[in-house]
PDB file of N, CA and C in Angstrom:
ATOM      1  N   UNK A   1      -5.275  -3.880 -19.325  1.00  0.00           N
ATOM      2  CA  UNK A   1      -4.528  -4.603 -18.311  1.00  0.00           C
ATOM      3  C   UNK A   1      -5.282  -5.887 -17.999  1.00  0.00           C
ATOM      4  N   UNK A   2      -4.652  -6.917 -18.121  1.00  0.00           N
ATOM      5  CA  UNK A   2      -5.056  -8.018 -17.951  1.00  0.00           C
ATOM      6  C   UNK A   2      -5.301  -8.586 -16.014  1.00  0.00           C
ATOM      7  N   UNK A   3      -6.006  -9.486 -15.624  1.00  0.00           N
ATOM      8  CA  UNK A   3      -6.117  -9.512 -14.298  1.00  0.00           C
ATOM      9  C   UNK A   3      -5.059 -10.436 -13.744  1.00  0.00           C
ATOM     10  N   UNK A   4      -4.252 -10.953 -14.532  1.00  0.00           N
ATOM     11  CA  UNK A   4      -3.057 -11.471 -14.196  1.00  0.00           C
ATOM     12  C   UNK A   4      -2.122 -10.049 -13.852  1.00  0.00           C
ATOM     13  N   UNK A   5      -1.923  -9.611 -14.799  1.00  0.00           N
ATOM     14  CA  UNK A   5      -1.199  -8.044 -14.576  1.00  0.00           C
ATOM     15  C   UNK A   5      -1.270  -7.288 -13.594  1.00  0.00           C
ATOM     16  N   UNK A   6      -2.721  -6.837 -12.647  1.00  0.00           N
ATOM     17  CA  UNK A   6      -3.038  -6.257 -11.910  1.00  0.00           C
ATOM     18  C   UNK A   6      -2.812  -7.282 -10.704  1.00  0.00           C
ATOM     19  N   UNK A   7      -2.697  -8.571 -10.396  1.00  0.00           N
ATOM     20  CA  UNK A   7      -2.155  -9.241  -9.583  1.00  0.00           C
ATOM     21  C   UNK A   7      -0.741  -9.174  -9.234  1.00  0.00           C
ATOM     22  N   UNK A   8      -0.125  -9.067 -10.504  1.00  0.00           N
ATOM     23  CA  UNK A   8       1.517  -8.969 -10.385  1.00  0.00           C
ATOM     24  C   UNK A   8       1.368  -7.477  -9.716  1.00  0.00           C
ATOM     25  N   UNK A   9       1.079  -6.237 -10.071  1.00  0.00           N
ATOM     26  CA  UNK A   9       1.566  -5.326 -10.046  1.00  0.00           C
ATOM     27  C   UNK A   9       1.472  -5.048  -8.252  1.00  0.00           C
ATOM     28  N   UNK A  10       0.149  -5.678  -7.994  1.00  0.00           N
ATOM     29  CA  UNK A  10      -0.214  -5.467  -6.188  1.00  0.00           C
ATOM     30  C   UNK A  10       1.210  -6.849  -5.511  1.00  0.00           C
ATOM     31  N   UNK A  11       0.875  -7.929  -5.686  1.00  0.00           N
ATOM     32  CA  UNK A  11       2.095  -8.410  -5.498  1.00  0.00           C
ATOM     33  C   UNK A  11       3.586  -7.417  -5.450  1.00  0.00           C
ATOM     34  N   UNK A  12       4.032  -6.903  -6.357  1.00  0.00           N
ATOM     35  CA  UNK A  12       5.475  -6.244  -6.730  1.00  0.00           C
ATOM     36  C   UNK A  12       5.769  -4.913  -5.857  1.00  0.00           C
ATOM     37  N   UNK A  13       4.107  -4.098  -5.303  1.00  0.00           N
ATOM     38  CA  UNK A  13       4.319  -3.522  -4.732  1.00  0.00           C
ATOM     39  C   UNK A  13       4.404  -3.709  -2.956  1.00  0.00           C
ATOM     40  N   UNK A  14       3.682  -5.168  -2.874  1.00  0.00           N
ATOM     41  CA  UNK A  14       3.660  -5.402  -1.560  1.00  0.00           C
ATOM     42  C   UNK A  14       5.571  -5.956  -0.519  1.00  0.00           C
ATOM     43  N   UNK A  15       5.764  -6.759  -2.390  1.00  0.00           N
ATOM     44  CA  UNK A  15       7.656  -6.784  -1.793  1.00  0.00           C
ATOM     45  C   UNK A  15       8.733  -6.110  -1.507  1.00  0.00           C
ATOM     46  N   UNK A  16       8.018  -4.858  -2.631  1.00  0.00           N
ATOM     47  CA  UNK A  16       8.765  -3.645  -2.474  1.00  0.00           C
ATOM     48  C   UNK A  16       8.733  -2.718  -1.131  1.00  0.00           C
ATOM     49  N   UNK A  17       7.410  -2.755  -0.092  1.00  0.00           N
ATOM     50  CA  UNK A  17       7.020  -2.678   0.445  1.00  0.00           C
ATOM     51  C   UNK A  17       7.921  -2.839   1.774  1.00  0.00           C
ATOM     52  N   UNK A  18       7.956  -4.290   1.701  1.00  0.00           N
ATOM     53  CA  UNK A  18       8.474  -5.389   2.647  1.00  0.00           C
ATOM     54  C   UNK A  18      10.048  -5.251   2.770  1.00  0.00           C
ATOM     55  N   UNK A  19      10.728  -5.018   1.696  1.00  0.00           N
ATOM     56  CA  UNK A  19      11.593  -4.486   1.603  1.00  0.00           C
ATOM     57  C   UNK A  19      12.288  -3.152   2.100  1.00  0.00           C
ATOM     58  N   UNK A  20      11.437  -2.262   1.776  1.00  0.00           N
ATOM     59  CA  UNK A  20      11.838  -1.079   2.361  1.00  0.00           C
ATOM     60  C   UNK A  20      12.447  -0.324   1.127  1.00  0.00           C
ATOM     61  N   UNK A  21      12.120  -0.559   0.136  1.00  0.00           N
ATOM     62  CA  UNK A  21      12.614  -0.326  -1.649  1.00  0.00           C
ATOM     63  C   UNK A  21      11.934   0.859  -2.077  1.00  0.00           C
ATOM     64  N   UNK A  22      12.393   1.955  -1.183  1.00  0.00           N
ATOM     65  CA  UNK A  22      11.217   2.897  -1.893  1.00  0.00           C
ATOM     66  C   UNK A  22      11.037   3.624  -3.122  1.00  0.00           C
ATOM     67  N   UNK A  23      12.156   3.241  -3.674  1.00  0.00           N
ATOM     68  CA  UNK A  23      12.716   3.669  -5.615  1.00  0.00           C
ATOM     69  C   UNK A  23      11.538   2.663  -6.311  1.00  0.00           C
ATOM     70  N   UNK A  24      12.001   1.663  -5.747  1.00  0.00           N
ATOM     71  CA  UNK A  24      10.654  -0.012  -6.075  1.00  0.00           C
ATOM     72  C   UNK A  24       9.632   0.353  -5.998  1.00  0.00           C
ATOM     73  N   UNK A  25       9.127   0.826  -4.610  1.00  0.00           N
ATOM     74  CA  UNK A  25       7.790   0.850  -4.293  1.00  0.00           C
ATOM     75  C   UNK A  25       7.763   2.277  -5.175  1.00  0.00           C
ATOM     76  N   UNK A  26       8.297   3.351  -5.495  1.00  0.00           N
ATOM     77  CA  UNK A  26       7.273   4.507  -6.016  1.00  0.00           C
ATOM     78  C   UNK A  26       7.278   4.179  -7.468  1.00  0.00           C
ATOM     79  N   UNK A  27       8.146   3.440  -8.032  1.00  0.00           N
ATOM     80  CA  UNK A  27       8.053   2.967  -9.001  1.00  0.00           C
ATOM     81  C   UNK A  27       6.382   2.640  -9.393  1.00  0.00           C
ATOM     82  N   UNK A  28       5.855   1.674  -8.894  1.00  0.00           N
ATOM     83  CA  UNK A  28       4.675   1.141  -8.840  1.00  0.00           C
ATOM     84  C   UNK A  28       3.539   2.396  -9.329  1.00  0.00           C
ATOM     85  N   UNK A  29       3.483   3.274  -8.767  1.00  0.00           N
ATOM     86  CA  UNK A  29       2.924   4.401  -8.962  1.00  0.00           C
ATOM     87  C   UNK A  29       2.524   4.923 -10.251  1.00  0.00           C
ATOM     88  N   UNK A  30       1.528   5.429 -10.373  1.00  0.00           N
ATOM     89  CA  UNK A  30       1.658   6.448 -10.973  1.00  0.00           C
ATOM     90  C   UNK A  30       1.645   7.867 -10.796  1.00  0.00           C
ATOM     91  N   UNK A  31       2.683   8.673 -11.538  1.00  0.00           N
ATOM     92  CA  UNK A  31       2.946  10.223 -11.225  1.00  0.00           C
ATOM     93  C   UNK A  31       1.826  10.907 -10.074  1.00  0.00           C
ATOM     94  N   UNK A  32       0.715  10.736 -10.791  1.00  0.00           N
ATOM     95  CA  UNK A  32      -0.836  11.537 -10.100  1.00  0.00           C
ATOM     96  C   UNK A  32      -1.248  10.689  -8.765  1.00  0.00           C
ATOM     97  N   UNK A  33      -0.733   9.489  -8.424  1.00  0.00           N
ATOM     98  CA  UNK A  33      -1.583   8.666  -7.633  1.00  0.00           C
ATOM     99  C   UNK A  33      -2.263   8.841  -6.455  1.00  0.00           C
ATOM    100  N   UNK A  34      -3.158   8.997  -6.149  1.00  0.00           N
ATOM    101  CA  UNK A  34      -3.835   8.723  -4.349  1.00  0.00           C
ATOM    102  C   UNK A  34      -3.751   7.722  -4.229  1.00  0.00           C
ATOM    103  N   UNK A  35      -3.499   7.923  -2.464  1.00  0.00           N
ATOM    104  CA  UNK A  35      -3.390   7.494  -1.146  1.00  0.00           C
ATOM    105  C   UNK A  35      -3.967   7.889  -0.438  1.00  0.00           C
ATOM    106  N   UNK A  36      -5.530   6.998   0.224  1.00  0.00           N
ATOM    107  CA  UNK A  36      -6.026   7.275   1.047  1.00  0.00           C
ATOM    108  C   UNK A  36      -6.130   6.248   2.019  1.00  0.00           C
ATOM    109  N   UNK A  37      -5.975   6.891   3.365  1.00  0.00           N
ATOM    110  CA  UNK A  37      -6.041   5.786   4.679  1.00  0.00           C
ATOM    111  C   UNK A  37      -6.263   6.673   5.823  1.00  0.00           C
ATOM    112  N   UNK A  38      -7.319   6.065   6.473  1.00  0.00           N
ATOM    113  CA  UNK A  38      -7.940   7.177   7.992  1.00  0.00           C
ATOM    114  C   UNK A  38      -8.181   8.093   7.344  1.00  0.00           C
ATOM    115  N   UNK A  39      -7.352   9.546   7.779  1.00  0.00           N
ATOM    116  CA  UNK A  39      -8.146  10.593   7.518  1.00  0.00           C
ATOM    117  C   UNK A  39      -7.135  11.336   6.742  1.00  0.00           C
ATOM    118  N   UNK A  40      -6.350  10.435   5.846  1.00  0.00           N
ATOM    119  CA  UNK A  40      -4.978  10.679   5.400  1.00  0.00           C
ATOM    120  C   UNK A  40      -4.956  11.030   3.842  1.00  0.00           C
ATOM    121  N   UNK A  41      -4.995  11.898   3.445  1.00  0.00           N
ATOM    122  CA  UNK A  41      -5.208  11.657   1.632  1.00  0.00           C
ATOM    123  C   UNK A  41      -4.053  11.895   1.146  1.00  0.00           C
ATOM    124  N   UNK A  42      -2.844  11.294   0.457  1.00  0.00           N
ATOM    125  CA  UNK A  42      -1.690  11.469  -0.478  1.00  0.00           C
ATOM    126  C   UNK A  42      -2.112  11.390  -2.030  1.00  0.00           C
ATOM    127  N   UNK A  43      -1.505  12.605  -2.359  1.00  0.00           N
ATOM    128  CA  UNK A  43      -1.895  12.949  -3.888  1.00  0.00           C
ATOM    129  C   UNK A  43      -0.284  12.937  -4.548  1.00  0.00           C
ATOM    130  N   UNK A  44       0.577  12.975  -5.586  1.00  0.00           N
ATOM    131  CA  UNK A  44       1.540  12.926  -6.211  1.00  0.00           C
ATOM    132  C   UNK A  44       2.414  12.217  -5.683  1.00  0.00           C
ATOM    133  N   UNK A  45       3.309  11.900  -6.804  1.00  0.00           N
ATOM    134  CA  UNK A  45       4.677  11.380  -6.294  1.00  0.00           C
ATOM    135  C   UNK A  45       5.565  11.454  -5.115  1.00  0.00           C
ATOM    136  N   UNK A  46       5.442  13.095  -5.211  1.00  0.00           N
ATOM    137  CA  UNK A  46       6.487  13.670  -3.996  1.00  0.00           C
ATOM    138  C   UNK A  46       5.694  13.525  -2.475  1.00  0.00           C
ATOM    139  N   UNK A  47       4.536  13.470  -2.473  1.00  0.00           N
ATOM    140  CA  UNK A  47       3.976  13.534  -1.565  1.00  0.00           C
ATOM    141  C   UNK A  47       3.586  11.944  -1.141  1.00  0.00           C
ATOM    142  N   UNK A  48       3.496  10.804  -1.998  1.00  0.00           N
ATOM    143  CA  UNK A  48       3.788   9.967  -2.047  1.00  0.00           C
ATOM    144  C   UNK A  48       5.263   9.391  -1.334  1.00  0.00           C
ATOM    145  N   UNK A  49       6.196   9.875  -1.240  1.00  0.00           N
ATOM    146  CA  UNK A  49       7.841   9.657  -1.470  1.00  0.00           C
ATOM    147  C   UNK A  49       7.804  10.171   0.240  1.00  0.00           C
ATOM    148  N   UNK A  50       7.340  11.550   1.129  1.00  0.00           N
ATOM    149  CA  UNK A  50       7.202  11.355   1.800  1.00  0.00           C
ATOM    150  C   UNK A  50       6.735  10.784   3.370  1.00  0.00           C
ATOM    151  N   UNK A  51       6.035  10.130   2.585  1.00  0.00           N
ATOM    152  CA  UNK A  51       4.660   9.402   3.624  1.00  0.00           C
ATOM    153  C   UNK A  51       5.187   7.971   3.533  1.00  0.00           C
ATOM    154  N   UNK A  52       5.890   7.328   2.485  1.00  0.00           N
ATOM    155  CA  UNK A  52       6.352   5.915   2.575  1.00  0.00           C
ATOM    156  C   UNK A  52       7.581   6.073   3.688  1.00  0.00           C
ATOM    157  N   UNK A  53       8.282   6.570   3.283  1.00  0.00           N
ATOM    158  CA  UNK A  53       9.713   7.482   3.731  1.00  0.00           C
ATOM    159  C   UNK A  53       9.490   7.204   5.092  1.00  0.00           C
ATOM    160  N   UNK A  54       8.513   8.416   5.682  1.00  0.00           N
ATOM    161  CA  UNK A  54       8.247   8.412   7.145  1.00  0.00           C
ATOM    162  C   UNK A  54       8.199   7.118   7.564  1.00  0.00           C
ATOM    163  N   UNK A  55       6.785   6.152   7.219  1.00  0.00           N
ATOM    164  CA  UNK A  55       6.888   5.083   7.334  1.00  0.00           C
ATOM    165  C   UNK A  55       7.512   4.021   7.783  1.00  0.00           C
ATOM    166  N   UNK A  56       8.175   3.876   6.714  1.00  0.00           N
ATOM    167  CA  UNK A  56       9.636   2.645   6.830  1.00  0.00           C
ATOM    168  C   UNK A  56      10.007   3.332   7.824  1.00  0.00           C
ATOM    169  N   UNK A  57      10.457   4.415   8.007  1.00  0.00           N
ATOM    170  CA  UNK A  57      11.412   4.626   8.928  1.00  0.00           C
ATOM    171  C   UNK A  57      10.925   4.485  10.351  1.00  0.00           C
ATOM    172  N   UNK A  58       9.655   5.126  10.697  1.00  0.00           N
ATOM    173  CA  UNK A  58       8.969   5.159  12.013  1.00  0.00           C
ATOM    174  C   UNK A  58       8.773   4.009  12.630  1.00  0.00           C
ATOM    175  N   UNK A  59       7.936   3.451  11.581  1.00  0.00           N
ATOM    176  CA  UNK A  59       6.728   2.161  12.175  1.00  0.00           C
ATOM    177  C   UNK A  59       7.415   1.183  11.751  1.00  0.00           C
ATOM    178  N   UNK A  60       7.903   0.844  10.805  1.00  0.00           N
ATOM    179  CA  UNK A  60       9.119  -0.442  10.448  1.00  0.00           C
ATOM    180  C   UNK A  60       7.859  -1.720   9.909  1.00  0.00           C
ATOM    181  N   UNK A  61       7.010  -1.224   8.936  1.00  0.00           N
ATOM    182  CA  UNK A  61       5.595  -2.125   8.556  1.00  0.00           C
ATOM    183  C   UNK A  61       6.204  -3.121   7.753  1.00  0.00           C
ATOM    184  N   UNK A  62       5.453  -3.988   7.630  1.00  0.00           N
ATOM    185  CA  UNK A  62       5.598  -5.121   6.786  1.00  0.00           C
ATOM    186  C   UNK A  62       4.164  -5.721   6.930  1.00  0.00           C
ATOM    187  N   UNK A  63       3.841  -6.495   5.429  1.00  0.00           N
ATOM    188  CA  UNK A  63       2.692  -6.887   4.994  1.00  0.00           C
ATOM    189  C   UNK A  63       2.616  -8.028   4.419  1.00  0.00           C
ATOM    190  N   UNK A  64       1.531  -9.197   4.878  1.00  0.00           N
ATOM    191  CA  UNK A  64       1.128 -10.606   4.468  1.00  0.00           C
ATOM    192  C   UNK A  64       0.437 -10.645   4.123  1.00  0.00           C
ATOM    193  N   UNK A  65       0.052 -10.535   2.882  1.00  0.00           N
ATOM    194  CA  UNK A  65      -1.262 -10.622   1.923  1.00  0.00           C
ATOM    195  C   UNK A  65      -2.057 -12.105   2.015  1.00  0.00           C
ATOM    196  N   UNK A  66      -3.329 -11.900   2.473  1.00  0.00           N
ATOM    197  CA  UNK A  66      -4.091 -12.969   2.784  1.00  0.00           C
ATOM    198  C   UNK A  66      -5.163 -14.062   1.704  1.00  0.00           C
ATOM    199  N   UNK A  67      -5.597 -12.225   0.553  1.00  0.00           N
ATOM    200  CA  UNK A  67      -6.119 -12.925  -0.189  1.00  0.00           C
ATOM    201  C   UNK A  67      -5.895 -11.943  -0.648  1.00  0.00           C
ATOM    202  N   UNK A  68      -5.972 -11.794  -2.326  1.00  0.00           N
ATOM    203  CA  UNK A  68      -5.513 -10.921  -3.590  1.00  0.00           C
ATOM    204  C   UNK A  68      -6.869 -11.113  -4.401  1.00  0.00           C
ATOM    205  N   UNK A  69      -7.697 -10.156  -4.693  1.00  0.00           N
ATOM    206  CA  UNK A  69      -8.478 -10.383  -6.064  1.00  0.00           C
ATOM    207  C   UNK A  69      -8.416  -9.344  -7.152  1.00  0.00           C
ATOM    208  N   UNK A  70      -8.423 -10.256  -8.128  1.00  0.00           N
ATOM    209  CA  UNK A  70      -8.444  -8.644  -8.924  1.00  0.00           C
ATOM    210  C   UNK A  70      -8.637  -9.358 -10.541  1.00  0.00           C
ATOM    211  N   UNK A  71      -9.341  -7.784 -11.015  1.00  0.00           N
ATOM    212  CA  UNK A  71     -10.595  -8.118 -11.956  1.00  0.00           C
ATOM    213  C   UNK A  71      -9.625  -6.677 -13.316  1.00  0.00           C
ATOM    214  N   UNK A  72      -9.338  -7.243 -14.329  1.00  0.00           N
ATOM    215  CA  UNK A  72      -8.788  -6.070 -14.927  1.00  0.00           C
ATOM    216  C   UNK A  72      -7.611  -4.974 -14.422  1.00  0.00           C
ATOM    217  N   UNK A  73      -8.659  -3.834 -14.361  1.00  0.00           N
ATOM    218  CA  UNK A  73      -7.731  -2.785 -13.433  1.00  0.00           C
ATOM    219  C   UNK A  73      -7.825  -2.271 -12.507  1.00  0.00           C
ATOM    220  N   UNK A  74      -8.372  -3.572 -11.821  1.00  0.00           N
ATOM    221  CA  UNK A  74      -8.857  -3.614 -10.173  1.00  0.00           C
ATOM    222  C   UNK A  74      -8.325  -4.132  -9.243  1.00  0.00           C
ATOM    223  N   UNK A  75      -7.982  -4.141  -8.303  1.00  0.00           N
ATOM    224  CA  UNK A  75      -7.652  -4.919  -7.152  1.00  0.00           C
ATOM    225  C   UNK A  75      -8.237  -4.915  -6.011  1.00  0.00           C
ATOM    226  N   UNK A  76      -8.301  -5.853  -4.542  1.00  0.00           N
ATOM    227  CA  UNK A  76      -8.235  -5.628  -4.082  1.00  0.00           C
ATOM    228  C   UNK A  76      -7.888  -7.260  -2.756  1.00  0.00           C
ATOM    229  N   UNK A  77      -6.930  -6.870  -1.536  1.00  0.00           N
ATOM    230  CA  UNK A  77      -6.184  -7.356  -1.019  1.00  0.00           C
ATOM    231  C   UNK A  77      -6.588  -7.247   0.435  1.00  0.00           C
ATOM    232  N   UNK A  78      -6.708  -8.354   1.533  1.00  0.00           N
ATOM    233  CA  UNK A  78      -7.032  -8.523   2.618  1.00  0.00           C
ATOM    234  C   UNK A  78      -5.268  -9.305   2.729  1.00  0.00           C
ATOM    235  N   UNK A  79      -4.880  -8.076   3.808  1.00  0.00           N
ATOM    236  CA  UNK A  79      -3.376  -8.149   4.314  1.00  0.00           C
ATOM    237  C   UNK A  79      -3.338  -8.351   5.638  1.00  0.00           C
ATOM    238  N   UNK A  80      -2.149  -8.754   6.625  1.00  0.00           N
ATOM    239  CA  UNK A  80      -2.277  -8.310   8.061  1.00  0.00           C
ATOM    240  C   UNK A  80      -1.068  -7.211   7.742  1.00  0.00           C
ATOM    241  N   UNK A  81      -1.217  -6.709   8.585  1.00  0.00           N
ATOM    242  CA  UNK A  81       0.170  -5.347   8.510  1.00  0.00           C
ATOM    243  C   UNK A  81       0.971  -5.677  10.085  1.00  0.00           C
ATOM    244  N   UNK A  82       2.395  -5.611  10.374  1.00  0.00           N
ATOM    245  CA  UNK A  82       2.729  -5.918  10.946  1.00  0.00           C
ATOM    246  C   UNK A  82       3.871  -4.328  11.190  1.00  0.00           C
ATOM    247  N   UNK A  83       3.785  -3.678  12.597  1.00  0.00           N
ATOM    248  CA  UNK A  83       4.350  -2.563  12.787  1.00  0.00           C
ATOM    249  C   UNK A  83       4.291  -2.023  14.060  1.00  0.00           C
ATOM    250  N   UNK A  84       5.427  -1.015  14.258  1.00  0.00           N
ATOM    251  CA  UNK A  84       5.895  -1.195  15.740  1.00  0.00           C
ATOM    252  C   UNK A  84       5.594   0.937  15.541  1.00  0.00           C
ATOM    253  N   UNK A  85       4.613   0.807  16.596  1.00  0.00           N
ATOM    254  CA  UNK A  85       4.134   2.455  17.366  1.00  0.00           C
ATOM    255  C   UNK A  85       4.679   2.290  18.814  1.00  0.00           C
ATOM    256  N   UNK A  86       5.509   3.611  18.969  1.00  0.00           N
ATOM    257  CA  UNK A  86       5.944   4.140  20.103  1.00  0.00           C
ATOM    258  C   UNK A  86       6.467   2.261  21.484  1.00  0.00           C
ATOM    259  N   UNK A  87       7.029   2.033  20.207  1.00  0.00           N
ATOM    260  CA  UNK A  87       8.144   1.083  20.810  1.00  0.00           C
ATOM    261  C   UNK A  87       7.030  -0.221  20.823  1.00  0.00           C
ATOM    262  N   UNK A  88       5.675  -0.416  20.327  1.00  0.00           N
ATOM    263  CA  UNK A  88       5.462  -1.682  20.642  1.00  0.00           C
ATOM    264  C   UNK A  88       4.829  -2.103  19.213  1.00  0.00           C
ATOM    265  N   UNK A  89       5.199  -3.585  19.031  1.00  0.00           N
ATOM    266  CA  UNK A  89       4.838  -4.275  17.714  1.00  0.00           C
ATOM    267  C   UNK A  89       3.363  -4.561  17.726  1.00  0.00           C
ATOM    268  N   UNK A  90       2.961  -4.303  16.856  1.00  0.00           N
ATOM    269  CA  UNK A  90       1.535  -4.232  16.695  1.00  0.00           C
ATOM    270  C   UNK A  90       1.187  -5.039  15.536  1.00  0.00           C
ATOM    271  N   UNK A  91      -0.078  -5.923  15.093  1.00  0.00           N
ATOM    272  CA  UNK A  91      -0.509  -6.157  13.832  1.00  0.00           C
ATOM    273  C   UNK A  91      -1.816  -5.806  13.588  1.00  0.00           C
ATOM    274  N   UNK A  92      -2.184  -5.746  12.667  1.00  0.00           N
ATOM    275  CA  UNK A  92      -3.300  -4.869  12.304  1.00  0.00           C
ATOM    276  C   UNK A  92      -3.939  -5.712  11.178  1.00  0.00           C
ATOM    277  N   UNK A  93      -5.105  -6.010  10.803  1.00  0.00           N
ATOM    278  CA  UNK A  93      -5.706  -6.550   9.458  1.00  0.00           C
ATOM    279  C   UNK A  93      -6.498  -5.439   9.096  1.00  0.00           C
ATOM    280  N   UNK A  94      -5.797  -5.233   7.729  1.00  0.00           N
ATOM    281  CA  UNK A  94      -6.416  -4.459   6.763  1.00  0.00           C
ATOM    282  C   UNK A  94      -6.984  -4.942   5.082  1.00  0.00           C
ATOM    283  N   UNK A  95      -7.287  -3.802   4.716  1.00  0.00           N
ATOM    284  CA  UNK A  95      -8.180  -4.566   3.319  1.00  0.00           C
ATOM    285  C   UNK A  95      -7.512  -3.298   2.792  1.00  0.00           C
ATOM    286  N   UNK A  96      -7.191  -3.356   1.120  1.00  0.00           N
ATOM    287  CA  UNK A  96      -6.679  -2.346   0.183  1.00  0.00           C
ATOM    288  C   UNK A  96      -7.413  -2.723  -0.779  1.00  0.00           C
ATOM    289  N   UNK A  97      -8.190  -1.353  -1.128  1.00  0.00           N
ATOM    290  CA  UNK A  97      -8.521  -1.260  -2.393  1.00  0.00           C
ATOM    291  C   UNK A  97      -7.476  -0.726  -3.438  1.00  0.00           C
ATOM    292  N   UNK A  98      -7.742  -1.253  -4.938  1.00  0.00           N
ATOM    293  CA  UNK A  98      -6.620  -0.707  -6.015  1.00  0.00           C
ATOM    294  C   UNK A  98      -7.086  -0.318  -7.078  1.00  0.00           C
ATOM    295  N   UNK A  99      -6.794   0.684  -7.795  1.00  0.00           N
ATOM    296  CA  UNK A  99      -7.408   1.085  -8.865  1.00  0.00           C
ATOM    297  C   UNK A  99      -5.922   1.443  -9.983  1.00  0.00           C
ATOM    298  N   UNK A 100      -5.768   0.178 -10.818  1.00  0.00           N
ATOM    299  CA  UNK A 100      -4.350   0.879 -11.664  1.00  0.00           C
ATOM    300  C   UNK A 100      -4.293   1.295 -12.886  1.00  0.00           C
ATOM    301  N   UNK A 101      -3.404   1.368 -13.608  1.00  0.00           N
ATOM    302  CA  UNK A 101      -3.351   2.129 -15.242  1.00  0.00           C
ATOM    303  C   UNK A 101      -2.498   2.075 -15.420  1.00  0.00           C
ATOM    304  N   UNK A 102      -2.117   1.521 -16.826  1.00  0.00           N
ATOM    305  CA  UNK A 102      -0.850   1.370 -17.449  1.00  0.00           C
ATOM    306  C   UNK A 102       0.023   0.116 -16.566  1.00  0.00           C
ATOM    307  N   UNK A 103      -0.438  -0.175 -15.461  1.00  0.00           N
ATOM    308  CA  UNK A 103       0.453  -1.460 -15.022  1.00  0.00           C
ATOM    309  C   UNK A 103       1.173  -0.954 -13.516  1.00  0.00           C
ATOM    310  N   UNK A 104       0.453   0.367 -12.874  1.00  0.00           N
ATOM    311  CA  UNK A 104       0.650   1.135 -11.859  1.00  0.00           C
ATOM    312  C   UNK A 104      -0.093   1.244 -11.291  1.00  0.00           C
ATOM    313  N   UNK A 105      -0.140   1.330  -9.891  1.00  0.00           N
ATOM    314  CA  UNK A 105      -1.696   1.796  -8.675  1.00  0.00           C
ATOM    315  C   UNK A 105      -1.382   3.647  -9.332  1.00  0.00           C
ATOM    316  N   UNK A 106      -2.633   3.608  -9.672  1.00  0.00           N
ATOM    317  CA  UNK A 106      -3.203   5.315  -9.622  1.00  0.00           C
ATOM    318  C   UNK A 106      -3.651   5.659  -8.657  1.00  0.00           C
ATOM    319  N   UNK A 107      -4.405   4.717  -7.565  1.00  0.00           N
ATOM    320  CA  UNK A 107      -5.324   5.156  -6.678  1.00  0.00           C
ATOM    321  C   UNK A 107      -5.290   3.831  -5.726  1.00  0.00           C
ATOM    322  N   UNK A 108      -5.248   3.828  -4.228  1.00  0.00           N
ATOM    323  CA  UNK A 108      -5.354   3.089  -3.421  1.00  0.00           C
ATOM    324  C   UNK A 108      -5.980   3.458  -2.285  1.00  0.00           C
ATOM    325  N   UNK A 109      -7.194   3.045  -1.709  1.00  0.00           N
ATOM    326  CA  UNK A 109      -7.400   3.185  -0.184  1.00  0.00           C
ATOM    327  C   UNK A 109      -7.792   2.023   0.722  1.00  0.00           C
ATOM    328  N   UNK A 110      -6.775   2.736   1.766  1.00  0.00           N
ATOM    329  CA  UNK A 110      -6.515   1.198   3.040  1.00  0.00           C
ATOM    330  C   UNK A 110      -7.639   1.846   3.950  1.00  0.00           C
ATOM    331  N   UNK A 111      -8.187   0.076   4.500  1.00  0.00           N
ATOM    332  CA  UNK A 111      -8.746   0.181   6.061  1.00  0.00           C
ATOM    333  C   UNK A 111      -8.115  -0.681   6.740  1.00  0.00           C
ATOM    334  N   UNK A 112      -7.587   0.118   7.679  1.00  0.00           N
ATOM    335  CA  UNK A 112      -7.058  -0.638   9.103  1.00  0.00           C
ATOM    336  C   UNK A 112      -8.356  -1.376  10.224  1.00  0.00           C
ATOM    337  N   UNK A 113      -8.758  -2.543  10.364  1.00  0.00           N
ATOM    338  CA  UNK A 113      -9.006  -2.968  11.449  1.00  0.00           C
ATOM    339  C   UNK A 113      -9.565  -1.843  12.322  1.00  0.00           C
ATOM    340  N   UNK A 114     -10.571  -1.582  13.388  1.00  0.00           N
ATOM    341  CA  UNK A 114     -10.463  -0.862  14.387  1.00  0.00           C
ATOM    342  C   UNK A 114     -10.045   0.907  14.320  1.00  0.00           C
ATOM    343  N   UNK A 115      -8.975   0.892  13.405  1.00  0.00           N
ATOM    344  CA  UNK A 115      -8.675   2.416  12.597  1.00  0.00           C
ATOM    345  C   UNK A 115      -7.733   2.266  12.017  1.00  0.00           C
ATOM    346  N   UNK A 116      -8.063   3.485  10.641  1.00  0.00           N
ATOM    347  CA  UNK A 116      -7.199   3.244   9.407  1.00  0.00           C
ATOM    348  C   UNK A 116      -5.855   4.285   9.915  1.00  0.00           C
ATOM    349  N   UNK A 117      -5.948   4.847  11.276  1.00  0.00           N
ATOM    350  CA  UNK A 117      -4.869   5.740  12.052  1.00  0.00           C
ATOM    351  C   UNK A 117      -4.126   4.989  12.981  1.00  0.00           C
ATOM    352  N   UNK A 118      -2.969   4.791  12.989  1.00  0.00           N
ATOM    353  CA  UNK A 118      -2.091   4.643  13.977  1.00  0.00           C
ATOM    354  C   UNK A 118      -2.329   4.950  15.191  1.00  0.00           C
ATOM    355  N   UNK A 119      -2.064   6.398  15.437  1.00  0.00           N
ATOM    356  CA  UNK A 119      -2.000   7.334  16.875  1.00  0.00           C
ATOM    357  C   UNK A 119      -3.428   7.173  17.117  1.00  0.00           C
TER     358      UNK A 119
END
């Protein structure tokens, strides 16, 4: 994977993201992938599929990528996150690490600012 590639692929997932595309966004994936954030670990697809799901739907996030680097099949991204807990809009700056394969995040873990937890 080229480091142009691994740029597109964090890009494609951040629109998909933004969107609310979650066919898009699991697309991005791969089958096996982790998700780690706070004290949160997502392992597979399906378990993947629910945690975006919740997401979009709860918190209503959206993400502005600040700076993108990425080296091969590496990434990693200083975002603000923008999302609404128990009725109030919140933004948050976070950093994502990426680890992909084949042209997919296999592995990602976020830090939130202050905490990688919501509640």
């Amino acid at each position: 994977m080229t480091t142009t590639d691994a740029a597109a692929a964090i890009r494609a997932h951040v629109r998909a993201f933004n969107a609310r595309g979650l066919d898009a966004l699991l697309a991005g994936f791969t089958d096996d992938a982790v998700w780690i954030t706070g004290t949160t670990t997502v392992r597979g697809r399906a378990a993947l599929t629910g945690l975006f799901d919740e997401a979009m739907r709860g918190l209503l996030p959206t993400l502005e990528v600040s700076d993108l680097l990425a080296e091969g099949d590496r990434a990693a991204s200083q975002m603000t996150e923008a999302l609404t807990y128990r009725g109030e809009r919140r933004t948050c700056p976070i950093a994502a690490f990426y680890e992909l394969r084949d042209g997919r995040i296999a592995s990602a873990k976020v830090y939130r600012e202050g905490s990688a937890d919501v509640a």
